[in-house]
C-alpha atoms as a PDB file:
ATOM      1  CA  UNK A   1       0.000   0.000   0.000  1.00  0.00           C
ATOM      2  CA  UNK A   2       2.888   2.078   0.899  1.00  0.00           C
ATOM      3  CA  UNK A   3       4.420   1.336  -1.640  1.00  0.00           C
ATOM      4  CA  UNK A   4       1.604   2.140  -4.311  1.00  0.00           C
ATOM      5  CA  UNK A   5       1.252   6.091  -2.501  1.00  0.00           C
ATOM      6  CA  UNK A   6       5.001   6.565  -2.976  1.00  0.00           C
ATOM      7  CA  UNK A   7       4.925   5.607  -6.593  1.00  0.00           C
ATOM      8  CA  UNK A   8       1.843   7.934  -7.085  1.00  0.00           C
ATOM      9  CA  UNK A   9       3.787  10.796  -5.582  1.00  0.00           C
ATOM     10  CA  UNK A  10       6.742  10.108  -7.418  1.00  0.00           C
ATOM     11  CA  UNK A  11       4.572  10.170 -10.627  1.00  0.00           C
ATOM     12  CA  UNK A  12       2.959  13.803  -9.364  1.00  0.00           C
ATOM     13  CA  UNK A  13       6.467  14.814  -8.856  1.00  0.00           C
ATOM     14  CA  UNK A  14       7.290  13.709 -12.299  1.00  0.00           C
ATOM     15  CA  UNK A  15       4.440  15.460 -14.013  1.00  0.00           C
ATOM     16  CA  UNK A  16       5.316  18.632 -12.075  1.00  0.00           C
ATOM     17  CA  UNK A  17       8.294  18.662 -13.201  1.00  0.00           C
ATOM     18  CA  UNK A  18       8.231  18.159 -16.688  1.00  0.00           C
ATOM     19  CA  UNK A  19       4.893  20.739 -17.011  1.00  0.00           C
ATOM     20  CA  UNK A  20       7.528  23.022 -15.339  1.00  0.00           C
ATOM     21  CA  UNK A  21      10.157  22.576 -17.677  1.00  0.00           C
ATOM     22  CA  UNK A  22       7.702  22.672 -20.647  1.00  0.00           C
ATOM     23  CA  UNK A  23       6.604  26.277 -19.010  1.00  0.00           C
ATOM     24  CA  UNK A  24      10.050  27.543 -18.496  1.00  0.00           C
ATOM     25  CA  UNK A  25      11.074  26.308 -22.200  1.00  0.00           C
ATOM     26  CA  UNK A  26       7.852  28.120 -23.528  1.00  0.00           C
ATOM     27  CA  UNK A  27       8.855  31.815 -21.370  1.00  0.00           C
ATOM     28  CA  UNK A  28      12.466  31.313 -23.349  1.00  0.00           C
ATOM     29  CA  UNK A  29      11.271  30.590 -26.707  1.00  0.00           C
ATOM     30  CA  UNK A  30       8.662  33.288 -26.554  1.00  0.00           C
ATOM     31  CA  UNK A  31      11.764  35.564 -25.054  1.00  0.00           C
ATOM     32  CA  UNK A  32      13.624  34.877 -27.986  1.00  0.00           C
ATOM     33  CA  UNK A  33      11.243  35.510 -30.818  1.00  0.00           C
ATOM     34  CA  UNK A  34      10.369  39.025 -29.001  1.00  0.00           C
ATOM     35  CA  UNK A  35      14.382  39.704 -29.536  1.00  0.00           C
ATOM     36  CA  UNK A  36      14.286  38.761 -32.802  1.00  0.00           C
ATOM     37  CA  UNK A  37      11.041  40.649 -33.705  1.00  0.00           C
ATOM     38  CA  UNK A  38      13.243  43.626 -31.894  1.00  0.00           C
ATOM     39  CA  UNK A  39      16.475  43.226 -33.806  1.00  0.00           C
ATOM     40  CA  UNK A  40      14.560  43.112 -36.864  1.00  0.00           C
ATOM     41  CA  UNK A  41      12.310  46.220 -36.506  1.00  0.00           C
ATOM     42  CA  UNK A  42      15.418  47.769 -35.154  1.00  0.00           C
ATOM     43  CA  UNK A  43      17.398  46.670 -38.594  1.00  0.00           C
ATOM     44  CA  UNK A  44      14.148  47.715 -41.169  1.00  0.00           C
ATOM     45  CA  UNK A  45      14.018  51.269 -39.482  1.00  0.00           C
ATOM     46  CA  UNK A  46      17.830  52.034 -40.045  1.00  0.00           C
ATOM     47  CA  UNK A  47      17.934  50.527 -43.274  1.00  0.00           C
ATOM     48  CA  UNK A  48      14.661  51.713 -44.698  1.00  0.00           C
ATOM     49  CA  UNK A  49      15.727  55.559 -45.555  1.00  0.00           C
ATOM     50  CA  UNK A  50      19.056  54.376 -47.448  1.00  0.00           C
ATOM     51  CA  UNK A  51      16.888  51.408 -49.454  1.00  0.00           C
ATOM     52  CA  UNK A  52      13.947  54.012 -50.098  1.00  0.00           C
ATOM     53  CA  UNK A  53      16.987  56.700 -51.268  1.00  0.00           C
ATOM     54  CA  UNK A  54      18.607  54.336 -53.778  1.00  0.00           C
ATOM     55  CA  UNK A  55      15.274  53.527 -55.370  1.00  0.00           C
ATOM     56  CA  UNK A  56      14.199  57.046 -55.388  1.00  0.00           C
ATOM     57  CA  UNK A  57      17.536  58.327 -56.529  1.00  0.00           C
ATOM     58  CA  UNK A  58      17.249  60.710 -59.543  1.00  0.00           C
ATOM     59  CA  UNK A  59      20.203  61.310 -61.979  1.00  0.00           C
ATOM     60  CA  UNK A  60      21.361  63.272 -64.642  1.00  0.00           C
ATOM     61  CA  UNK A  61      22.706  61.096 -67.867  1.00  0.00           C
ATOM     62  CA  UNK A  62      24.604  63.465 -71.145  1.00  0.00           C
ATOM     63  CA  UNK A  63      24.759  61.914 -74.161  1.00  0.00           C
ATOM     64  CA  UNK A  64      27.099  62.550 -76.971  1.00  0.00           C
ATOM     65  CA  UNK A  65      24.144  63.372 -79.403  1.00  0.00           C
ATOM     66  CA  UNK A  66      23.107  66.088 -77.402  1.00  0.00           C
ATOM     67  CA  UNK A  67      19.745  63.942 -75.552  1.00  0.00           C
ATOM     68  CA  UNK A  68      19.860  64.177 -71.831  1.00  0.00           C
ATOM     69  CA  UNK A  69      18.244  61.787 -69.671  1.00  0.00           C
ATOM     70  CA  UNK A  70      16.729  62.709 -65.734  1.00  0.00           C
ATOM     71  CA  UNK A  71      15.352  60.019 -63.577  1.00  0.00           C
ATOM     72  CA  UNK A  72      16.212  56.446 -62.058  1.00  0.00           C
ATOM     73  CA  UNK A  73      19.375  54.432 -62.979  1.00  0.00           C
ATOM     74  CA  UNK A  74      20.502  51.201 -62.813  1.00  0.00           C
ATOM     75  CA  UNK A  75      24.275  49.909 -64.176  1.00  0.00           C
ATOM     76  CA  UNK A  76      24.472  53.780 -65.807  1.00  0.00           C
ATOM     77  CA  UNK A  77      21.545  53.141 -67.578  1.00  0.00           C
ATOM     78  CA  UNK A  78      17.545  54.691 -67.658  1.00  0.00           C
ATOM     79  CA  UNK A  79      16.017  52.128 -65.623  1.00  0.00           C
ATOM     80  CA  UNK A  80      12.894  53.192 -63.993  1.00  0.00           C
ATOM     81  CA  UNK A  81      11.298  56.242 -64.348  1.00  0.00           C
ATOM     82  CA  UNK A  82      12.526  59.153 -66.370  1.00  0.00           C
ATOM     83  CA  UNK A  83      12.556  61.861 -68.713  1.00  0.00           C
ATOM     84  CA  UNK A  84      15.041  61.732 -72.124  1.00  0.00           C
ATOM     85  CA  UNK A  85      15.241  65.092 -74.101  1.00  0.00           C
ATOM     86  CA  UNK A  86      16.727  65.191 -77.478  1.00  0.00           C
ATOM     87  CA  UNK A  87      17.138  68.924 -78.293  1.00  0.00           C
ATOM     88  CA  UNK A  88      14.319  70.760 -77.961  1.00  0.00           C
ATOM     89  CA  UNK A  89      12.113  68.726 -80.848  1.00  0.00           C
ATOM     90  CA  UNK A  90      11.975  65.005 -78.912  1.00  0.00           C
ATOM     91  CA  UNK A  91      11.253  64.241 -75.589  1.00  0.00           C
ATOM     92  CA  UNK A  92      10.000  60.891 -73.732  1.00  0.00           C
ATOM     93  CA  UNK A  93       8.863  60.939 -70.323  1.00  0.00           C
ATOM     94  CA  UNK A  94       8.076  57.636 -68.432  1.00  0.00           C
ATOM     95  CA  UNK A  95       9.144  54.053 -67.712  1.00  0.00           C
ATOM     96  CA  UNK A  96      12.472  52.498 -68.749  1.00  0.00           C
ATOM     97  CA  UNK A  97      14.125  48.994 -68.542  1.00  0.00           C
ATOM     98  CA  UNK A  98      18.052  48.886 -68.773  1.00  0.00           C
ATOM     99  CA  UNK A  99      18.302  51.972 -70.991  1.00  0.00           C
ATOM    100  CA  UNK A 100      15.106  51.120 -73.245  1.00  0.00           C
ATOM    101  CA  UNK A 101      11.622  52.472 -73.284  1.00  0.00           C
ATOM    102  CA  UNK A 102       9.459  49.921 -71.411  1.00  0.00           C
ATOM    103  CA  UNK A 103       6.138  49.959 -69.842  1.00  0.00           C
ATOM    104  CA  UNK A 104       4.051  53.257 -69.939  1.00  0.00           C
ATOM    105  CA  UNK A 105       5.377  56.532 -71.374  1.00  0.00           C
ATOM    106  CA  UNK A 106       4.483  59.957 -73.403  1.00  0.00           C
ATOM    107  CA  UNK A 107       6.474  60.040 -76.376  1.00  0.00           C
ATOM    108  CA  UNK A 108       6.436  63.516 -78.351  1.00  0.00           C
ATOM    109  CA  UNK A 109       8.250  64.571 -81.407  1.00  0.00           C
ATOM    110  CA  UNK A 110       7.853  67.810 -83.799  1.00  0.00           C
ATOM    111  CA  UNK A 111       9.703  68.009 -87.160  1.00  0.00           C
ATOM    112  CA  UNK A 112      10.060  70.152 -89.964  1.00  0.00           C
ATOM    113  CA  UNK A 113       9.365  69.682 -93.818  1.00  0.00           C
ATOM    114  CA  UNK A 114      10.135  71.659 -96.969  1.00  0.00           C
ATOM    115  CA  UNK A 115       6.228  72.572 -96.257  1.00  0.00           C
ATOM    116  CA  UNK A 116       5.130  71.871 -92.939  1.00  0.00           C
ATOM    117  CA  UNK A 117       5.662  71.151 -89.383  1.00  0.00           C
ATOM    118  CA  UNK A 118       4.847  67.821 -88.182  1.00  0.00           C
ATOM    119  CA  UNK A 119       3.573  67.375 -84.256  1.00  0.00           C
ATOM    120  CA  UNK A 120       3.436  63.597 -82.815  1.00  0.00           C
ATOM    121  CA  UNK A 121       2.515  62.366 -79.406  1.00  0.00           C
ATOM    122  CA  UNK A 122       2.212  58.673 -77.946  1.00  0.00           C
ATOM    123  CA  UNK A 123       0.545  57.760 -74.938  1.00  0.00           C
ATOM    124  CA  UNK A 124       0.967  54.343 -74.457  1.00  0.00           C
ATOM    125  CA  UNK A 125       3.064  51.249 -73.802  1.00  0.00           C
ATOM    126  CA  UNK A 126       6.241  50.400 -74.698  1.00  0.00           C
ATOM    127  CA  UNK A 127       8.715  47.409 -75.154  1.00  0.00           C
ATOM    128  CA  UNK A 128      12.242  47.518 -75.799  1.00  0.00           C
ATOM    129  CA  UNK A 129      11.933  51.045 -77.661  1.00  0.00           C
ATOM    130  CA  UNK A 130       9.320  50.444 -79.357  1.00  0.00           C
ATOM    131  CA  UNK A 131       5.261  51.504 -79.006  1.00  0.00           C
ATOM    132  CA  UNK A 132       3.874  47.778 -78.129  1.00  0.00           C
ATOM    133  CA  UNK A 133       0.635  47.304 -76.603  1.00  0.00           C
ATOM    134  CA  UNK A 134      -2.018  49.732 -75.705  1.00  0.00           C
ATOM    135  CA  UNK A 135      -1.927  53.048 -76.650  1.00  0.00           C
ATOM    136  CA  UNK A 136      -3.241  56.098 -78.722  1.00  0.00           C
ATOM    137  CA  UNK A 137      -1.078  58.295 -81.466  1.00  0.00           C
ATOM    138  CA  UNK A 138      -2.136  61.869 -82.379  1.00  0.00           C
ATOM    139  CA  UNK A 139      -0.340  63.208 -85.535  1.00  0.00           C
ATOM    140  CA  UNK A 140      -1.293  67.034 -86.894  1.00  0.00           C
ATOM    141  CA  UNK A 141       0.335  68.573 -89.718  1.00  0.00           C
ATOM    142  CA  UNK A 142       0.673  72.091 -89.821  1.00  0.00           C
ATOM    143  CA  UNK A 143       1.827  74.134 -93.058  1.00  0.00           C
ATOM    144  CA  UNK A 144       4.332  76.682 -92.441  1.00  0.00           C
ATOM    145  CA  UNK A 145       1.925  79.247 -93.541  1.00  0.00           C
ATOM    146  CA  UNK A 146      -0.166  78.127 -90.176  1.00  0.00           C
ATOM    147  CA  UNK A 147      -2.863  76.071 -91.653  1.00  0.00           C
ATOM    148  CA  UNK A 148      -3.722  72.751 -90.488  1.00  0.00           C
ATOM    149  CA  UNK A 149      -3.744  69.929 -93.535  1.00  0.00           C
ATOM    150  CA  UNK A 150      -4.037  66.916 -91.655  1.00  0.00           C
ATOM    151  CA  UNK A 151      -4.925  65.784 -88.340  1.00  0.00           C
ATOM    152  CA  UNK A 152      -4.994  62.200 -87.454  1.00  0.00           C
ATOM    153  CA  UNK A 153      -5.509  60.071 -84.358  1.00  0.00           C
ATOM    154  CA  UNK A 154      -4.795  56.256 -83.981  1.00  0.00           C
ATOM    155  CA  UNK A 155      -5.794  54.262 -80.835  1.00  0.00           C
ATOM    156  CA  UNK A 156      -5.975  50.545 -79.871  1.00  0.00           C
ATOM    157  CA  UNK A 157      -2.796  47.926 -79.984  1.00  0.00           C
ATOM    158  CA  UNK A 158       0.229  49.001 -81.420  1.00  0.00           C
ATOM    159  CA  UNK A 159       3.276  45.957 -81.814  1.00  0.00           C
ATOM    160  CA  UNK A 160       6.270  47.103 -83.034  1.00  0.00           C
ATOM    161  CA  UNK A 161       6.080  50.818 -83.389  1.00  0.00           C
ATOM    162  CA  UNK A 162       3.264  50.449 -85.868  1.00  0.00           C
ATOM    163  CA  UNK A 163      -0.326  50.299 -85.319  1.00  0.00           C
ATOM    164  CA  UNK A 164      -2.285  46.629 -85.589  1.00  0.00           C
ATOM    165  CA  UNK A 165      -5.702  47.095 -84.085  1.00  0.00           C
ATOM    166  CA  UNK A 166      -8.367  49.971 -83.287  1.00  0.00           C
ATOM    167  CA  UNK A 167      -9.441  53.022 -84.341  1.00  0.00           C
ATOM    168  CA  UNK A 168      -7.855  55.124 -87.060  1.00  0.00           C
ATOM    169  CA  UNK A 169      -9.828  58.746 -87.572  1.00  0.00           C
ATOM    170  CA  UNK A 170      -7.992  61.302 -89.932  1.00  0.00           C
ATOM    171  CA  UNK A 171      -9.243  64.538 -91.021  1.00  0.00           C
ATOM    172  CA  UNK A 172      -7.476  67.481 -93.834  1.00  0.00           C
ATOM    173  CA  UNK A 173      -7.794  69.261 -96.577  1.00  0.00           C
ATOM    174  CA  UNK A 174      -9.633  67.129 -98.768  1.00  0.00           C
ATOM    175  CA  UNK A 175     -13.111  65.716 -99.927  1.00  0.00           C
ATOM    176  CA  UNK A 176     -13.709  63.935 -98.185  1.00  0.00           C
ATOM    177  CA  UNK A 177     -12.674  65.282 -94.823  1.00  0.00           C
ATOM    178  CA  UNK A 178     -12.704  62.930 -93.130  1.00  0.00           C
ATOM    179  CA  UNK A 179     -11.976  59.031 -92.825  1.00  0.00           C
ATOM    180  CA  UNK A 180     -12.596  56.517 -90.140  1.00  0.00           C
ATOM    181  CA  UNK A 181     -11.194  52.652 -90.018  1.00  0.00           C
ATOM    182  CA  UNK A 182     -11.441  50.584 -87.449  1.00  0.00           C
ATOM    183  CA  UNK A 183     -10.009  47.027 -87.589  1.00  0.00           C
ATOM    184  CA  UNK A 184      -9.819  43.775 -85.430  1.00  0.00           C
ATOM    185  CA  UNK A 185      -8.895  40.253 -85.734  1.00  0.00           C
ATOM    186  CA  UNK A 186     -12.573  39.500 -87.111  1.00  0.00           C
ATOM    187  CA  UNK A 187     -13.834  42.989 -88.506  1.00  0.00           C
ATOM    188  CA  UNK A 188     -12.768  45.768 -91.152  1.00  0.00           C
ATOM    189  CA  UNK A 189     -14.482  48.436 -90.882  1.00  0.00           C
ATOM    190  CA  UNK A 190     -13.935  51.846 -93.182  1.00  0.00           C
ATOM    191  CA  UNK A 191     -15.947  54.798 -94.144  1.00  0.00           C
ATOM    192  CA  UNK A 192     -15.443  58.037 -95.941  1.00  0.00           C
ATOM    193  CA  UNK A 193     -17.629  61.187 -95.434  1.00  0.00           C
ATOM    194  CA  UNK A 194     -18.948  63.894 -93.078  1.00  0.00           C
ATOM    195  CA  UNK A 195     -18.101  63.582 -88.835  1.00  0.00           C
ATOM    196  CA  UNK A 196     -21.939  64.040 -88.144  1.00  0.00           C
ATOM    197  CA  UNK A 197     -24.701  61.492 -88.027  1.00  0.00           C
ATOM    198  CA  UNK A 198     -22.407  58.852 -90.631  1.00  0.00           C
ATOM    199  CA  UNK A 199     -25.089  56.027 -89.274  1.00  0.00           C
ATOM    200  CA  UNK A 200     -27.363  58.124 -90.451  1.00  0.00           C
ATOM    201  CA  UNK A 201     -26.228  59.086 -94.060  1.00  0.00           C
ATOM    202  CA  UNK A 202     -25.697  55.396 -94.479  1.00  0.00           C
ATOM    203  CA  UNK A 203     -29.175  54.463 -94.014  1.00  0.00           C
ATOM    204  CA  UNK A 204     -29.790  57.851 -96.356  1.00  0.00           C
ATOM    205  CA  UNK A 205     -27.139  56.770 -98.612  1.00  0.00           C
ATOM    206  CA  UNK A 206     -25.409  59.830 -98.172  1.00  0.00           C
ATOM    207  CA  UNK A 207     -21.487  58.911 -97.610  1.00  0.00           C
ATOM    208  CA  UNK A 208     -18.579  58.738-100.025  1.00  0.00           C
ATOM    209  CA  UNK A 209     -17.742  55.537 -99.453  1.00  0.00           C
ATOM    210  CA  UNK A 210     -18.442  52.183 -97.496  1.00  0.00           C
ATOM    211  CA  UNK A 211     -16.138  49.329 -96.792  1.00  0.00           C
ATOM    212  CA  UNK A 212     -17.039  46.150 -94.470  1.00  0.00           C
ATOM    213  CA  UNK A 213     -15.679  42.785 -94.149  1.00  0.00           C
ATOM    214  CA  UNK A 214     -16.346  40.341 -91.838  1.00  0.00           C
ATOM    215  CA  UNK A 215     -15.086  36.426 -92.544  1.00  0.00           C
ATOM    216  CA  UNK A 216     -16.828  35.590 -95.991  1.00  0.00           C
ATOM    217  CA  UNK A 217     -19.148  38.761 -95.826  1.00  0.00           C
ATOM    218  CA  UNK A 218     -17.770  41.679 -98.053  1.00  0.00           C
ATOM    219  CA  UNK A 219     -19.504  45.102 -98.976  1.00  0.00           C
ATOM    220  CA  UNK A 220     -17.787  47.824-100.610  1.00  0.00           C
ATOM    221  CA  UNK A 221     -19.807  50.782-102.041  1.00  0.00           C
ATOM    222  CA  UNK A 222     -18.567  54.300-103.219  1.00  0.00           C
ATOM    223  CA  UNK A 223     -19.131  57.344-105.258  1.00  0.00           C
ATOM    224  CA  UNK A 224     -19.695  56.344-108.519  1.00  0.00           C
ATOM    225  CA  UNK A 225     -20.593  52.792-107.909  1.00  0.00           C
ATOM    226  CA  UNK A 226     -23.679  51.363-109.439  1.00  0.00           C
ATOM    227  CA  UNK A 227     -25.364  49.741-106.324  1.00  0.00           C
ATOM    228  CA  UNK A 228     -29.133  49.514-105.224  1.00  0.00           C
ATOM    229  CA  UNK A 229     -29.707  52.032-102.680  1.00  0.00           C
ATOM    230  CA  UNK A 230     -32.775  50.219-100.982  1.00  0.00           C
ATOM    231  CA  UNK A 231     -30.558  46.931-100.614  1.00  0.00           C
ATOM    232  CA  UNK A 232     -27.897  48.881 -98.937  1.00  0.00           C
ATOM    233  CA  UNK A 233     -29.922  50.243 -96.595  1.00  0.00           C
ATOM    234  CA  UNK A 234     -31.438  46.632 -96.035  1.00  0.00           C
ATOM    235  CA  UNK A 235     -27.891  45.738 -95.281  1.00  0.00           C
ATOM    236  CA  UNK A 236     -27.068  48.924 -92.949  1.00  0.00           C
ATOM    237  CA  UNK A 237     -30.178  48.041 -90.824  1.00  0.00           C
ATOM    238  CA  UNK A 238     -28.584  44.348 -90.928  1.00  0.00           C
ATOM    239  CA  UNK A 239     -25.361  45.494 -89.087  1.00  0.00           C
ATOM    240  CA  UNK A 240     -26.689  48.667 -87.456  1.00  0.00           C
ATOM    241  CA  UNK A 241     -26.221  46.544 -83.990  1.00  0.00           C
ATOM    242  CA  UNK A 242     -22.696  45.329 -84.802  1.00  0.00           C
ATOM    243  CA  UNK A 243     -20.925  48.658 -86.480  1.00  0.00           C
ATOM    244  CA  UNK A 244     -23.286  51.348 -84.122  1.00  0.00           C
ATOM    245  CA  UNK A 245     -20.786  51.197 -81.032  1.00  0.00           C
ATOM    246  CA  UNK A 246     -17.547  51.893 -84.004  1.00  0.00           C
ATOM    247  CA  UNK A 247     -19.393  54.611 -85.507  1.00  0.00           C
ATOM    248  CA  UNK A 248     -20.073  56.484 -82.162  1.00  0.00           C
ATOM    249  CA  UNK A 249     -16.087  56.024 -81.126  1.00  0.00           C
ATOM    250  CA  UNK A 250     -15.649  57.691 -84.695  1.00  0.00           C
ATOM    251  CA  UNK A 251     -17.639  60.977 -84.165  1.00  0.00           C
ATOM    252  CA  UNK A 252     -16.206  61.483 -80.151  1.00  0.00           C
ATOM    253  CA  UNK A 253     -12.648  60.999 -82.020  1.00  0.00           C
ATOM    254  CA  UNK A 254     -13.724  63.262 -84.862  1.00  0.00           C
ATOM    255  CA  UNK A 255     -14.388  65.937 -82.389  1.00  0.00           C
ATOM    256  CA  UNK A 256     -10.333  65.731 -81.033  1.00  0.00           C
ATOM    257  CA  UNK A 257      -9.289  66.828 -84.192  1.00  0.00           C
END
């Protein structure tokens, strides 16, 4: 009997101890994570100002063709955000990737012609120099005499500095004055005429000229053209649903011109 009581305390003892030890082994761990959270913390808020400076760190970059470049750096190259001037005529202001335009940036050139001045801005995305992926172009021409003789605006998906997909509205000094294209993978879309109510003068047959494709279906009609004017319209009404959304992104481009 004795004996059984003294093993039972001895077991107590036991479990004591070890909940003890599993308490006092707990209290150090937890000790030692709070240091290391400290240190840490400590570490992140002495660092933090240099790291944010180096990242933020703006530059100035001269060129031996006269272009001048202001903004981030990496390996003595644009990388980041910046501004590149060439002269007074070319400037870029926006993302770069190891000394190439890349990601989002305003692009805008002026030159000069025998007989006119040429104005060009991009607003859009880049890749490795080149306009790639969204975007929208404005081009005006101005004769040196002051007068505008074309005006033209391209938006949608450019890939490698030229212009693949969208919308396409130009407008000068000629008769028509304007035209408006607008082209995907599936649809060609291209009319020549007035800026005002072109849905409209199609249905009125009043237009210049008319150009859909789409797949196997092809219409082309212009000035000149022998055509049925009631079919036409039939076929207007047909596509009114499809081409009315293109022909509304037409006339609120028409009116940045």
């Amino acid at each position: 009997m004795i004996t059984k009581v003294f093993i039972h305390l001895i077991g107590c003892y036991k479990n004591e101890f070890l909940v003890q030890r599993e308490r006092k082994e707990d209290w150090m761990f937890r000790k030692m994570f709070i240091y290391i959270l400290g240190v840490t913390f400590g570490l992140s808020v002495i660092l933090s100002p240099h790291v944010a400076q180096a990242a933020t760190e703006m530059t100035t970059l001269e060129y031996g063709n006269g272009a001048t470049y202001y903004g981030e750096t990496k390996n003595g190259k644009p990388h980041g955000n910046g501004t590149m001037t060439w002269g007074k005529t070319k400037t870029y202001k926006g993302s770069w990737t190891q000394g190439k335009r890349s990601g989002h940036g305003v692009y805008k050139v002026i030159t000069r012609g025998e007989d006119r001045i040429t104005e060009s801005k991009y607003d859009g995305n880049w890749k490795n120099d080149k306009k790639d992926g969204k975007g929208k172009l404005q081009v005006n021409e101005i004769a040196l005499t002051g007068e505008m003789l074309e005006s033209r605006i391209q938006t949608g998906t450019f890939a490698k500095d030229q212009w693949i997909a969208g919308y396409d509205v130009r407008n000068g000094e000629y008769d028509p004055p304007y035209s408006f294209l607008y082209k995907d993978s599936k649809l060609s879309l291209e009319i020549w005429g007035d800026a005002g109510n072109i849905l409209n003068g199609l249905k009125n047959n009043y237009f210049f000229s008319f150009t859909y494709q789409k797949g196997k279906v092809y219409k082309s009609v212009g000035v000149g053209d022998e055509y049925n004017p009631k079919q036409f319209s039939s076929f207007i009404k047909s596509i009114e649903k499809e081409i009315k959304p293109h022909i509304n992104q037409f006339e609120k481009l028409a009116k940045q011109l």
